[in-house]
Protein backbone atom coordinates (compact mmCIF):
# COMPACT_ATOMS: atom_id res chain seq x y z
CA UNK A 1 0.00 0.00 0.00
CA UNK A 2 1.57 3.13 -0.75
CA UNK A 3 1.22 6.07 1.62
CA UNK A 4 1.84 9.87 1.58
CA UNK A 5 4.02 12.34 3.96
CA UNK A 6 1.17 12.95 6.33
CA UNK A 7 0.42 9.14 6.83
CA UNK A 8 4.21 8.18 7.16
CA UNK A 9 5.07 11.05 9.46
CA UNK A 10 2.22 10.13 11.56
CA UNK A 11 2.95 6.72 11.31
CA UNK A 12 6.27 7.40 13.07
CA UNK A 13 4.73 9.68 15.44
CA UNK A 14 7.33 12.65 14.35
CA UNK A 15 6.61 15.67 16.29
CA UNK A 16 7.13 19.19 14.20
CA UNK A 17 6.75 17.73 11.00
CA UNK A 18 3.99 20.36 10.00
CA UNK A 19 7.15 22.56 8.39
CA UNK A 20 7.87 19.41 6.05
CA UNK A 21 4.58 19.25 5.38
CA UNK A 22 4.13 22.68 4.59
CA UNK A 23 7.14 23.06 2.31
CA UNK A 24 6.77 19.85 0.31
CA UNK A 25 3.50 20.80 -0.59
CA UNK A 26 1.39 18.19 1.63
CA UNK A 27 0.21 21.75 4.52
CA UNK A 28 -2.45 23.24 2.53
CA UNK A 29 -1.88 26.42 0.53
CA UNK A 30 0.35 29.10 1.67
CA UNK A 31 -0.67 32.63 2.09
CA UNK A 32 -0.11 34.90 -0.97
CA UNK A 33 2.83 36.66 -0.86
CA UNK A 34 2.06 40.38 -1.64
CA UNK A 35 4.98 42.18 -3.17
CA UNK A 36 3.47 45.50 -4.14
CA UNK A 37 4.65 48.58 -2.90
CA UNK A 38 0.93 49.28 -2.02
CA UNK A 39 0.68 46.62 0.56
CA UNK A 40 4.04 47.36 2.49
CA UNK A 41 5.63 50.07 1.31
CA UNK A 42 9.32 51.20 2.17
CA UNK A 43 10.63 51.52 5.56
CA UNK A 44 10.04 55.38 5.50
CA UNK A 45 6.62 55.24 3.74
CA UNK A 46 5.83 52.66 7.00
CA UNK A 47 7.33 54.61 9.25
CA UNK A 48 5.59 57.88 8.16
CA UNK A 49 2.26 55.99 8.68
CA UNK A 50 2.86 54.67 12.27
CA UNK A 51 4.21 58.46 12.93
CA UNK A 52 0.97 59.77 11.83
CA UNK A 53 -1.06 57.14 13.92
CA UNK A 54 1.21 58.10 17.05
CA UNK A 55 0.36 61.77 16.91
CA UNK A 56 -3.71 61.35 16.24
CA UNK A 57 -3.83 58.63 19.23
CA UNK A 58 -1.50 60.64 21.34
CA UNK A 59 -4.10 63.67 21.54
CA UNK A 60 -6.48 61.67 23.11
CA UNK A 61 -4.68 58.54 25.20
CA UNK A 62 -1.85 59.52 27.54
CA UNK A 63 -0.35 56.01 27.09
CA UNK A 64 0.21 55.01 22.89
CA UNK A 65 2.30 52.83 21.23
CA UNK A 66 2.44 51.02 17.40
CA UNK A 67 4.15 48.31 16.33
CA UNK A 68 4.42 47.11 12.54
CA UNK A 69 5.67 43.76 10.88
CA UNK A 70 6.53 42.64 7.57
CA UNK A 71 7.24 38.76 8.05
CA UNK A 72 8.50 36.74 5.27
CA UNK A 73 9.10 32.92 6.09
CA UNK A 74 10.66 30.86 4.06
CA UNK A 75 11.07 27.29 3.90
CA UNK A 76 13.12 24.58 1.79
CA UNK A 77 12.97 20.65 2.89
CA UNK A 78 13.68 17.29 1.10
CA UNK A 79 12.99 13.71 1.81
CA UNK A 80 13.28 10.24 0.66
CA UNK A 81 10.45 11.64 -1.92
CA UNK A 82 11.66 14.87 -2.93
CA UNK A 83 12.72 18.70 -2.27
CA UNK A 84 10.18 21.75 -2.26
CA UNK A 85 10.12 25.27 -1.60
CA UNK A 86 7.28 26.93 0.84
CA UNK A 87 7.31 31.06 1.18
CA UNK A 88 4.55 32.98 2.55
CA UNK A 89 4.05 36.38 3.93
CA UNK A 90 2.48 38.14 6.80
CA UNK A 91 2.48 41.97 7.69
CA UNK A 92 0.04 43.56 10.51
CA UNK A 93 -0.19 46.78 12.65
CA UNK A 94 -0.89 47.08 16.57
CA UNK A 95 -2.35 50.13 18.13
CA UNK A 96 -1.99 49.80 21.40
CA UNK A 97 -3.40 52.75 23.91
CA UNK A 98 -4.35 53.32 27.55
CA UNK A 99 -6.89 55.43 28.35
CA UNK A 100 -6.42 57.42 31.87
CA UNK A 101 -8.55 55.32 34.12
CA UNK A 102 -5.86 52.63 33.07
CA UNK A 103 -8.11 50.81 30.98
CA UNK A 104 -5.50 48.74 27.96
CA UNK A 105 -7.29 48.53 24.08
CA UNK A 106 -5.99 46.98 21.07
CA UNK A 107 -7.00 47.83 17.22
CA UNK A 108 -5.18 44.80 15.24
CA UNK A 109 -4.74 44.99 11.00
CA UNK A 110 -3.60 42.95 8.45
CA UNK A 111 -3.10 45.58 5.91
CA UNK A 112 -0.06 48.16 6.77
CA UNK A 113 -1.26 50.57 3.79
CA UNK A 114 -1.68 54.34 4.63
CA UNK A 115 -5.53 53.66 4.17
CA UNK A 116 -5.65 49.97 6.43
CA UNK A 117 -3.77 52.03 9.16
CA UNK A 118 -6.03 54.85 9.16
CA UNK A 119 -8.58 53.43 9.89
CA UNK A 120 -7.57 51.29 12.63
CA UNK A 121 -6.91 54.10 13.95
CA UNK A 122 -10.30 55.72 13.58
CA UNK A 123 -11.60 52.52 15.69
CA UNK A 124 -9.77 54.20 18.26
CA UNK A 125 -10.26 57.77 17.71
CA UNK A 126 -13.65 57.96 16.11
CA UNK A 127 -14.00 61.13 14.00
CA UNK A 128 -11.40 63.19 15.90
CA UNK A 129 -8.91 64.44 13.39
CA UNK A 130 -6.74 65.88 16.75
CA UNK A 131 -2.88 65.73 16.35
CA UNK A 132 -0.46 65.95 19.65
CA UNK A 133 3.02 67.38 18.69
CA UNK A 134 5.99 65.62 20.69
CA UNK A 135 9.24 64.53 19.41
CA UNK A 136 9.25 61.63 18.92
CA UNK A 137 13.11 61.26 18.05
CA UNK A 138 15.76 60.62 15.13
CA UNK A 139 15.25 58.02 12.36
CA UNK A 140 16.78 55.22 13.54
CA UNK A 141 19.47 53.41 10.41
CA UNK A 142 17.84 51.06 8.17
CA UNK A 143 18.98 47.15 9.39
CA UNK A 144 20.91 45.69 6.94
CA UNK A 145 19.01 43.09 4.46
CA UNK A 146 20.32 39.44 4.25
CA UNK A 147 20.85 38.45 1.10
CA UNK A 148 18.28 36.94 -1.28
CA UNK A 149 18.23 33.53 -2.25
CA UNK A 150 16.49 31.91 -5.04
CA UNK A 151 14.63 28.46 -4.87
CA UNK A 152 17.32 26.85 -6.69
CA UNK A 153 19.96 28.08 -4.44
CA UNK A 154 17.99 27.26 -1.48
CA UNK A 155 17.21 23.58 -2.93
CA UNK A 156 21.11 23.03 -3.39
CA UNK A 157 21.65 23.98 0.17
CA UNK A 158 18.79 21.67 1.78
CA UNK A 159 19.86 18.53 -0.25
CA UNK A 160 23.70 19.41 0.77
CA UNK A 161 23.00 19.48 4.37
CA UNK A 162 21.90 15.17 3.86
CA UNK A 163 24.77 14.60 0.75
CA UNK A 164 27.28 13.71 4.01
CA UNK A 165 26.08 9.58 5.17
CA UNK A 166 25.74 6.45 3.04
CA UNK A 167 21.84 5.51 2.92
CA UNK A 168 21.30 2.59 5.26
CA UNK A 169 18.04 -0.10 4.69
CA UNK A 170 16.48 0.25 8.03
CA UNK A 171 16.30 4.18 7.75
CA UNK A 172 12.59 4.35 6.64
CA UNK A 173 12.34 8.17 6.37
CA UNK A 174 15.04 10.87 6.23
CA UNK A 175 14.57 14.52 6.23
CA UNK A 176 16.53 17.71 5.98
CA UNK A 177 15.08 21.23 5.99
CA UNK A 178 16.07 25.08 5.89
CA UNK A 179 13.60 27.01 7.47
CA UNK A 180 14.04 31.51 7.54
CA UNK A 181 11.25 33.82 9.56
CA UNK A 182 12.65 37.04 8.30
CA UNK A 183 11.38 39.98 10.46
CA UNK A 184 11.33 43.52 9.93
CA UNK A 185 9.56 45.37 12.27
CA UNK A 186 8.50 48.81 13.54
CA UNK A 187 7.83 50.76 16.90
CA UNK A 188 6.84 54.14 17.37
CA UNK A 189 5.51 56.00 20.33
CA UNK A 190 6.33 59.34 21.90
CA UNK A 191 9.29 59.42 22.59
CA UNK A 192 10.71 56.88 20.82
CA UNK A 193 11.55 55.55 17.03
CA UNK A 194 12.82 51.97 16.67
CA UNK A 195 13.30 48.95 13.68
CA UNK A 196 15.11 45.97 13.69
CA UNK A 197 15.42 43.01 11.23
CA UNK A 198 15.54 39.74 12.48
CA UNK A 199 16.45 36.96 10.30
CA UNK A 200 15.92 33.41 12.11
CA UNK A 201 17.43 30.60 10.58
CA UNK A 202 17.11 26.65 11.72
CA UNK A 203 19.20 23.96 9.82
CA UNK A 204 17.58 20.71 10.45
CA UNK A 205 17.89 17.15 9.87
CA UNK A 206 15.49 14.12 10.61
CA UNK A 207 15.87 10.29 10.50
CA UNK A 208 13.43 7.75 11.55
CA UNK A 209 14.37 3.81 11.57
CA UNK A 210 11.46 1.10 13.24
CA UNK A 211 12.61 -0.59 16.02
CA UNK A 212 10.41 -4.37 16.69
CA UNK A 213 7.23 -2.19 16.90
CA UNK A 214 8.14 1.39 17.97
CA UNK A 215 10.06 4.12 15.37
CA UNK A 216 13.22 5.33 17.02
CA UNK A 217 13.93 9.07 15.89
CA UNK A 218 16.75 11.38 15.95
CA UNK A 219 17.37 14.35 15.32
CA UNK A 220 19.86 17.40 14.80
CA UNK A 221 19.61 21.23 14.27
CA UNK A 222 21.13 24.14 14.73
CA UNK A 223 19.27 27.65 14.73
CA UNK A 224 20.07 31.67 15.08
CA UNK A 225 19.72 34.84 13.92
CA UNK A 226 21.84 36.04 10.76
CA UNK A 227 22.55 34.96 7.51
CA UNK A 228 21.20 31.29 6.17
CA UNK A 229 25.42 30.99 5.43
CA UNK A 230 26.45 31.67 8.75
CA UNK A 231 26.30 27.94 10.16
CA UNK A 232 25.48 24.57 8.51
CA UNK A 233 24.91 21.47 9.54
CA UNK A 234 28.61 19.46 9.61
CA UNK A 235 28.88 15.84 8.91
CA UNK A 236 29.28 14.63 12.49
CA UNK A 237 25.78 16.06 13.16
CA UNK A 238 24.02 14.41 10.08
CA UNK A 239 26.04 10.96 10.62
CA UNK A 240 24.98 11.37 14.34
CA UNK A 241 21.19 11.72 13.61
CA UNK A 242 21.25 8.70 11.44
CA UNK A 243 23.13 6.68 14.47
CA UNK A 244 20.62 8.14 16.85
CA UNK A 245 17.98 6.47 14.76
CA UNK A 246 19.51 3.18 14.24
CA UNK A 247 20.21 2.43 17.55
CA UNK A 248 18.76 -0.74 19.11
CA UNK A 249 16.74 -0.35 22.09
CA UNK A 250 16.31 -2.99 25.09
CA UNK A 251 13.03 -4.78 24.60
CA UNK A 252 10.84 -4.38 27.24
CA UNK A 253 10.50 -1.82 29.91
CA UNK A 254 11.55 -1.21 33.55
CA UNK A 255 10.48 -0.31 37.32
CA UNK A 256 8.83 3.18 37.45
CA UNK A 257 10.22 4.77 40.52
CA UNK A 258 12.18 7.81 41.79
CA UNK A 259 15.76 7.78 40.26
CA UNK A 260 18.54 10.08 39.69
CA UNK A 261 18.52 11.33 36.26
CA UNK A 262 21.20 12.83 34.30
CA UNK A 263 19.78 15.18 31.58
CA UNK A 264 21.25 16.17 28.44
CA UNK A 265 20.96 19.49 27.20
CA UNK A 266 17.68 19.32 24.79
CA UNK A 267 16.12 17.70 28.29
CA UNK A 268 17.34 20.29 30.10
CA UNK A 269 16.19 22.88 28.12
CA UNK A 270 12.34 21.75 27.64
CA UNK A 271 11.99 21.57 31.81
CA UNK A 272 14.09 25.17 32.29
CA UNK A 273 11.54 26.31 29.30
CA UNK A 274 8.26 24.40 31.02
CA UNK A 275 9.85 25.90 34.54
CA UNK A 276 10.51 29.60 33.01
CA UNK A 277 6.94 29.72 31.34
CA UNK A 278 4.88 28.15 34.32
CA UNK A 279 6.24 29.55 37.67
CA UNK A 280 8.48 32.85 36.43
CA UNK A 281 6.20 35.43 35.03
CA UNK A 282 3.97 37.63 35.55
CA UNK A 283 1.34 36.00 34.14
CA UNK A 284 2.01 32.66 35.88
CA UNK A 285 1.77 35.17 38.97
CA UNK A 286 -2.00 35.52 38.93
CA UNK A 287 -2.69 31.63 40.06
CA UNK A 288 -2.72 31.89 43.70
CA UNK A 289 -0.97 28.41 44.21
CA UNK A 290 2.28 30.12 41.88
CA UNK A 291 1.68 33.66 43.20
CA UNK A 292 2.91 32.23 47.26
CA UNK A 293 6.03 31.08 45.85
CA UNK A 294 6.95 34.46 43.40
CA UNK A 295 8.48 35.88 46.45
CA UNK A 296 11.94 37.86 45.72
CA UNK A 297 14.59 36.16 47.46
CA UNK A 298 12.64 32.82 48.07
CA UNK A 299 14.21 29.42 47.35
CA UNK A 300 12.94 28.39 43.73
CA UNK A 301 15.49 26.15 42.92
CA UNK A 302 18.70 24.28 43.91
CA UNK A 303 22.09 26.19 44.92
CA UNK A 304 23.88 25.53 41.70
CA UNK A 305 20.98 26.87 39.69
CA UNK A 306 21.32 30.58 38.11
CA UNK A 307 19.19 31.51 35.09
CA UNK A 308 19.40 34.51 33.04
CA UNK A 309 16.89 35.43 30.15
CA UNK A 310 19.17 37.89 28.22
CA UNK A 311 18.09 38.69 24.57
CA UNK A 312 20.89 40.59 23.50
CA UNK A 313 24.00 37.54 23.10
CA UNK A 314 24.79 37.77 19.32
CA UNK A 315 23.31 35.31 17.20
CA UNK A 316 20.68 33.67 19.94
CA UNK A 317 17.75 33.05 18.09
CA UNK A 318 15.31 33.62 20.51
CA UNK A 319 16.80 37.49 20.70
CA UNK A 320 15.96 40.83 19.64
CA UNK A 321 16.90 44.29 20.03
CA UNK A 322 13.50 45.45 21.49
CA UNK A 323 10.47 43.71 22.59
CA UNK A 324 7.07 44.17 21.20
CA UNK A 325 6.26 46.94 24.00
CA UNK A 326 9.25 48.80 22.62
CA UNK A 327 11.09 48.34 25.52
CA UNK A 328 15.41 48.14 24.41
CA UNK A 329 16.49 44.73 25.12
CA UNK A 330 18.69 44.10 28.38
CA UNK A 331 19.69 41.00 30.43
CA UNK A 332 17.06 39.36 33.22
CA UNK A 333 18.35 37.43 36.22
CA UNK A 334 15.61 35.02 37.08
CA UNK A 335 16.99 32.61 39.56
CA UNK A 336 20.59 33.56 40.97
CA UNK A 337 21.93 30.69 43.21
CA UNK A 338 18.58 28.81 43.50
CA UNK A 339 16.99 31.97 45.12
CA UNK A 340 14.05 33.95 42.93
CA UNK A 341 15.79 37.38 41.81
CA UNK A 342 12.99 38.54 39.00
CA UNK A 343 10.07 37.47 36.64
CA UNK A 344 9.39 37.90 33.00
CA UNK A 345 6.77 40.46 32.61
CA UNK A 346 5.25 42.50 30.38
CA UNK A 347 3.67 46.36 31.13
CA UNK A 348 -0.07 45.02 32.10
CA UNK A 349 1.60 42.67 34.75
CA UNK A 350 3.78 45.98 36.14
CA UNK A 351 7.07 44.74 34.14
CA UNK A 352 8.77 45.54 31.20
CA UNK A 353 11.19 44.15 28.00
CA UNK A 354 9.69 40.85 27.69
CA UNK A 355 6.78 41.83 26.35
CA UNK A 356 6.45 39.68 23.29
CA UNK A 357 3.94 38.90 20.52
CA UNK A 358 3.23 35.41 19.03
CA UNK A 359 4.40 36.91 14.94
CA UNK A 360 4.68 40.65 16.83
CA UNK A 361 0.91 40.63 15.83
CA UNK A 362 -0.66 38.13 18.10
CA UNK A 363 -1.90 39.02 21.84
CA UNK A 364 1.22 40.27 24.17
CA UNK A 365 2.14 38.20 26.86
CA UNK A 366 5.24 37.90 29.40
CA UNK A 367 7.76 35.65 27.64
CA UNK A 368 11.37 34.02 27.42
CA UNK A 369 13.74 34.98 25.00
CA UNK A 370 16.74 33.37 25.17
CA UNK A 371 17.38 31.95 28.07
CA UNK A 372 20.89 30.89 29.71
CA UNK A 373 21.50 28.25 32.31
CA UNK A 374 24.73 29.12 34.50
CA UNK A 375 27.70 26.05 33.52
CA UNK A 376 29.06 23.98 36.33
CA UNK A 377 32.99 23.86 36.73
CA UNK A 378 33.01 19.94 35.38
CA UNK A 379 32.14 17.75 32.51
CA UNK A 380 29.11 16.10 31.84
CA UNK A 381 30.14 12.70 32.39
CA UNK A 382 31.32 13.57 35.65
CA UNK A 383 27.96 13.86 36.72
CA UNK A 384 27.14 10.37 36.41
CA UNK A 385 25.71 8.58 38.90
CA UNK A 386 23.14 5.10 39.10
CA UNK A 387 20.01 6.18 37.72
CA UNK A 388 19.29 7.19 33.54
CA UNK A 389 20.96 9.30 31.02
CA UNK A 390 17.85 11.19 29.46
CA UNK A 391 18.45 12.46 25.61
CA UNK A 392 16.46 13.70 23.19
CA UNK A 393 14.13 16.31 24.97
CA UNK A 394 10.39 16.22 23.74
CA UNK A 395 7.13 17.86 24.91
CA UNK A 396 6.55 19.29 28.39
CA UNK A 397 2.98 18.93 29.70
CA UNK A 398 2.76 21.29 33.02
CA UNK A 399 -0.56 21.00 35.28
CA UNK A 400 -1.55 24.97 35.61
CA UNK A 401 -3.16 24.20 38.96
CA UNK A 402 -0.74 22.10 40.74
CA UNK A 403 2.56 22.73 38.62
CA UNK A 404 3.24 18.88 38.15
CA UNK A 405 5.01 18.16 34.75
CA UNK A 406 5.71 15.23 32.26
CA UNK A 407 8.42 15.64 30.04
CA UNK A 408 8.64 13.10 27.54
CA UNK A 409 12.41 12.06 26.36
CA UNK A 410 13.38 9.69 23.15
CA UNK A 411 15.17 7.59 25.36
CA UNK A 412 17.17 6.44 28.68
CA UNK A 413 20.43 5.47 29.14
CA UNK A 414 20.86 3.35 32.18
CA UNK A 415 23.95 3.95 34.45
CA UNK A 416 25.30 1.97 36.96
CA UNK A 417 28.13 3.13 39.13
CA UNK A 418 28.26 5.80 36.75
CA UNK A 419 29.27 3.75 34.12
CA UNK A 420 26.29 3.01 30.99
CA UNK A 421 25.45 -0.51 31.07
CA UNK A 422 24.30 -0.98 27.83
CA UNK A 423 20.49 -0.82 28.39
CA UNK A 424 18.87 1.70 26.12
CA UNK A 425 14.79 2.40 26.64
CA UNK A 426 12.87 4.30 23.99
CA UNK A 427 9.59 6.51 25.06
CA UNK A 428 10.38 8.09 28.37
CA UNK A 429 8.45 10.44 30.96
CA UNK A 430 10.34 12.52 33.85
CA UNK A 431 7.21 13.36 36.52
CA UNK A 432 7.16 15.20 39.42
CA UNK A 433 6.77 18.77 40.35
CA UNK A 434 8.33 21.47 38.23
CA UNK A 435 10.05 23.24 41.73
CA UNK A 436 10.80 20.04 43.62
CA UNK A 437 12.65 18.46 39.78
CA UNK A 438 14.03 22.02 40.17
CA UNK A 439 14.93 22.10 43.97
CA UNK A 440 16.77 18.78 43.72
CA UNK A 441 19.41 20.38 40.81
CA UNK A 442 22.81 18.10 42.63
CA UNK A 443 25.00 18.98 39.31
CA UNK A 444 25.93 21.29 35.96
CA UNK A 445 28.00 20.50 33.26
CA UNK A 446 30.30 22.66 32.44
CA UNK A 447 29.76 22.42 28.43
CA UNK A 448 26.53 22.92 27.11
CA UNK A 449 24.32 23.35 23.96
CA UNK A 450 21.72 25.68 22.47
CA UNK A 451 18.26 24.60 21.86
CA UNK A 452 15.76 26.52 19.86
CA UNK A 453 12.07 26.69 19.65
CA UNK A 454 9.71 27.51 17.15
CA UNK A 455 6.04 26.73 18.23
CA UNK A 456 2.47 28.53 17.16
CA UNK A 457 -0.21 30.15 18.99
CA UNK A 458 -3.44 30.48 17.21
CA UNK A 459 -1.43 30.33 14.21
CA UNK A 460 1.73 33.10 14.91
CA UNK A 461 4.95 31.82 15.40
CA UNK A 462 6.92 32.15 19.26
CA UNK A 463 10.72 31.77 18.65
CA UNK A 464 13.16 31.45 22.02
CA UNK A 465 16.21 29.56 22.74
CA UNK A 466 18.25 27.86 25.53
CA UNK A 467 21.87 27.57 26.31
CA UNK A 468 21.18 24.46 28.51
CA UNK A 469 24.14 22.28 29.64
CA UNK A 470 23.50 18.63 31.37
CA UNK A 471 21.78 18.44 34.81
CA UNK A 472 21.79 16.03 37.58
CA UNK A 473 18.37 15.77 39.23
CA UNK A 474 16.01 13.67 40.76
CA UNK A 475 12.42 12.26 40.06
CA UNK A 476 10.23 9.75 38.75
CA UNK A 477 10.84 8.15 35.31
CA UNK A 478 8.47 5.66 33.75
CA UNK A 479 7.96 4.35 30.33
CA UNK A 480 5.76 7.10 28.17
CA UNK A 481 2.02 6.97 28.54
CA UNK A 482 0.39 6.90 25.32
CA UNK A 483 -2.30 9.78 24.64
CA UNK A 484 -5.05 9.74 22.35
């Protein structure tokens, strides 16, 4: 019986696969992309518009602020039945005002012409034609563009990033993929006049082999801001993807129970991401069982634990240069030696800089960025102890009302006077509570990786990233429950 993308993919239970989908033609139709200088316009003739907006909402809110996007995403992925090309486009205006008994309103639009931007702001203003004068400041430089690349081009550079291994029989699907959100965007408010371009780029490759009953996966990627030329993919990543997937795994399964779990870094990162998003912002904040423990100085996590969400290292792909309140980007400390030192929030929750936009167009909300876990002085392997290895981090599922997690993992390496015994289990799940998994923190690595994330809310995009090295915890591993 032969059987398309969707079927195989879901056969193999690949998570993420909607961006092969999408760019080998099996999504749906991509947006039109709209090239005419009527529907965007230059970064002046944008500018000029959001400038005009400013002044008209200014003479009636004491609070305004506009943000603009032009988002071009771009995507080029092959697999064992082809290559294809995906781009499709998105712009949108926010008007964002607060009236002076501190009451927050929103006008959202797709179109970012002079006439689609007047009149969102007439939903705001009515029939005032008011103007407040202020200065709002110089014209900031243009950001540099990256440079264009055609379909061929971007074809070539896909199918190079899988030309490294020799095909092997029991590899039953193997993908590779280029994937670009480019960015420009706008904000404007009294005061201030600021545009930045950021280009996100994610080199990744996919291989899937069956193992008895079960596919085993792997994966590797790498991801930032820049040019789509500034990293690639080597050979020892693609060849270890392919190994990943052909490993064999121990039939049957083993004791749940409380064990001390070493976690590699893309574990790491999805329970400092699950832990960041649940208990460290503002947001989080208004549950009463979260707002007890979101006292400055309070224990949050163990000693050796000190987390920074700092936007502006060069290159992280969850960064930016301001967030989509305006506010210039700058450096966070979270959780400095275990103890709470500060929470992600945006200006509704009494914060500001980390008030981001799913696509800058989407509702705000307090969010990570790029997020760095503090190294230990020692390598990873001296962390070892009896217990599991954990690799290839998956899906966090976080109970709002009690904080308990399950993080699911592609597989556990057993250890045994911290040496591996040779036992490998596919289909994992680390449970317990997000503060105790964090409290019990007994070691860091002093080498580390980045992880990146690119999810969707109601359709938008949310990029961060995570310089997470290996941890030593504790907590309660068990073979993955399967959902419906």
């Amino acid at each position: 019986m032969k059987r398309n993308r969707r079927e195989l993919l879901g056969d193999l239970g690949i998570a993420s696969a909607s961006t092969f989908l999408w760019a080998l033609g099996c999504g749906g139709p991509a947006k039109t992309i709209r090239e005419t200088t009527e529907a965007k316009g230059t970064s002046n003739e944008v500018r000029a518009r959001l400038r005009e907006a400013v002044a008209r909402l200014a003479a009636l809110y004491p609070t305004v602020h506009s943000l603009a996007v032009i988002r071009r995403r771009t995507t080029a992925a092959v697999d064992v039945l082809g290559t294809g090309v995906a781009r499709a486009w998105r712009d949108g205006v926010v008007l964002t005002v607060r009236d002076k008994d501190g009451t927050w309103r929103e006008q959202v639009s797709s179109d970012l012409s002079q006439a689609g931007i007047a009149a969102a702001v007439r939903a705001l203003v009515g029939t005032s034609t008011k103007r407040a004068t202020f200065d709002i400041g110089p014209v900031p430089p243009t950001p540099a563009a990256p440079t264009r690349i055609d379909d061929v081009k971007l074809r070539k550079r896909v199918e190079a990033i899988t030309s490294f291994e020799t095909r092997d029989s029991r590899v039953v699907y193997a993908a590779g993929m280029i994937d670009i959100d480019d960015s420009t965007v706008w904000s404007i408010a009294p005061g201030h006049d600021r545009e930045q371009r950021l280009v996100r780029v994610r080199n990744r490759v996919l291989r899937a082999a069956w193992n008895g009953t079960r596919p085993v996966v792997g994966e590797a990627e790498l991801a930032w801001i820049g040019n789509v030329d500034d990293h690639l993919l080597d050979e020892d990543a693609v060849r270890g993807a392919t190994k990943r997937a052909l490993e064999l795994m121990t039939p049957g399964t083993f004791e749940d129970k409380e064990r001390t779990v070493i976690l590699e870094p893309s574990v790491t990162a999805t329970l400092i991401d699950a832990g960041t998003r649940a208990l460290l912002t503002s947001a989080a904040a208004l549950r009463p069982e979260v707002k007890r423990r979101l006292v400055i100085g309070a224990t949050v996590a163990g000693p050796l634990v000190t987390l920074v969400d700092d936007p502006t290292v060069g290159g992280a792909y969850g960064g930016f240069v301001f967030d989509d309140e305006g506010d210039v980007a700058a450096p966070i400390t979270l959780v400095d030696g275990g103890r709470l030192a500060g929470v992600l929030a945006d200006r509704a929750g009494g914060g500001h800089g980390r008030g981001r936009r799913p696509g800058h167009v989407g509702p705000v909300e307090p969010s990570p960025s790029h997020l760095r876990l503090a190294p230990g002085k020692l390598p990873h392997a001296a962390l070892n102890d009896d217990g599991f290895i954990l690799e290839g981090g998956g899906t966090a599922i976080v109970d709002p009302s009690t904080t308990r997690v399950v993080i699911g993992a592609a597989r556990a390496r057993e250890l045994r006077g911290g040496k591996e015994t040779g036992r490998v289990y596919a289909d994992v799940e680390l449970v317990g509570d997000l503060a105790v998994l964090l409290a019990a923190v007994s070691g860091v690595s002093s080498d580390s990786a980045v992880i990146a994330y690119r999810d969707e809310r109601d359709g938008e995009p949310r990029w961060r990233s995570i310089d997470a090295p290996w941890l030593r915890t504790t907590g309660l591993v068990r073979a993955r429950r399967r959902r419906a």
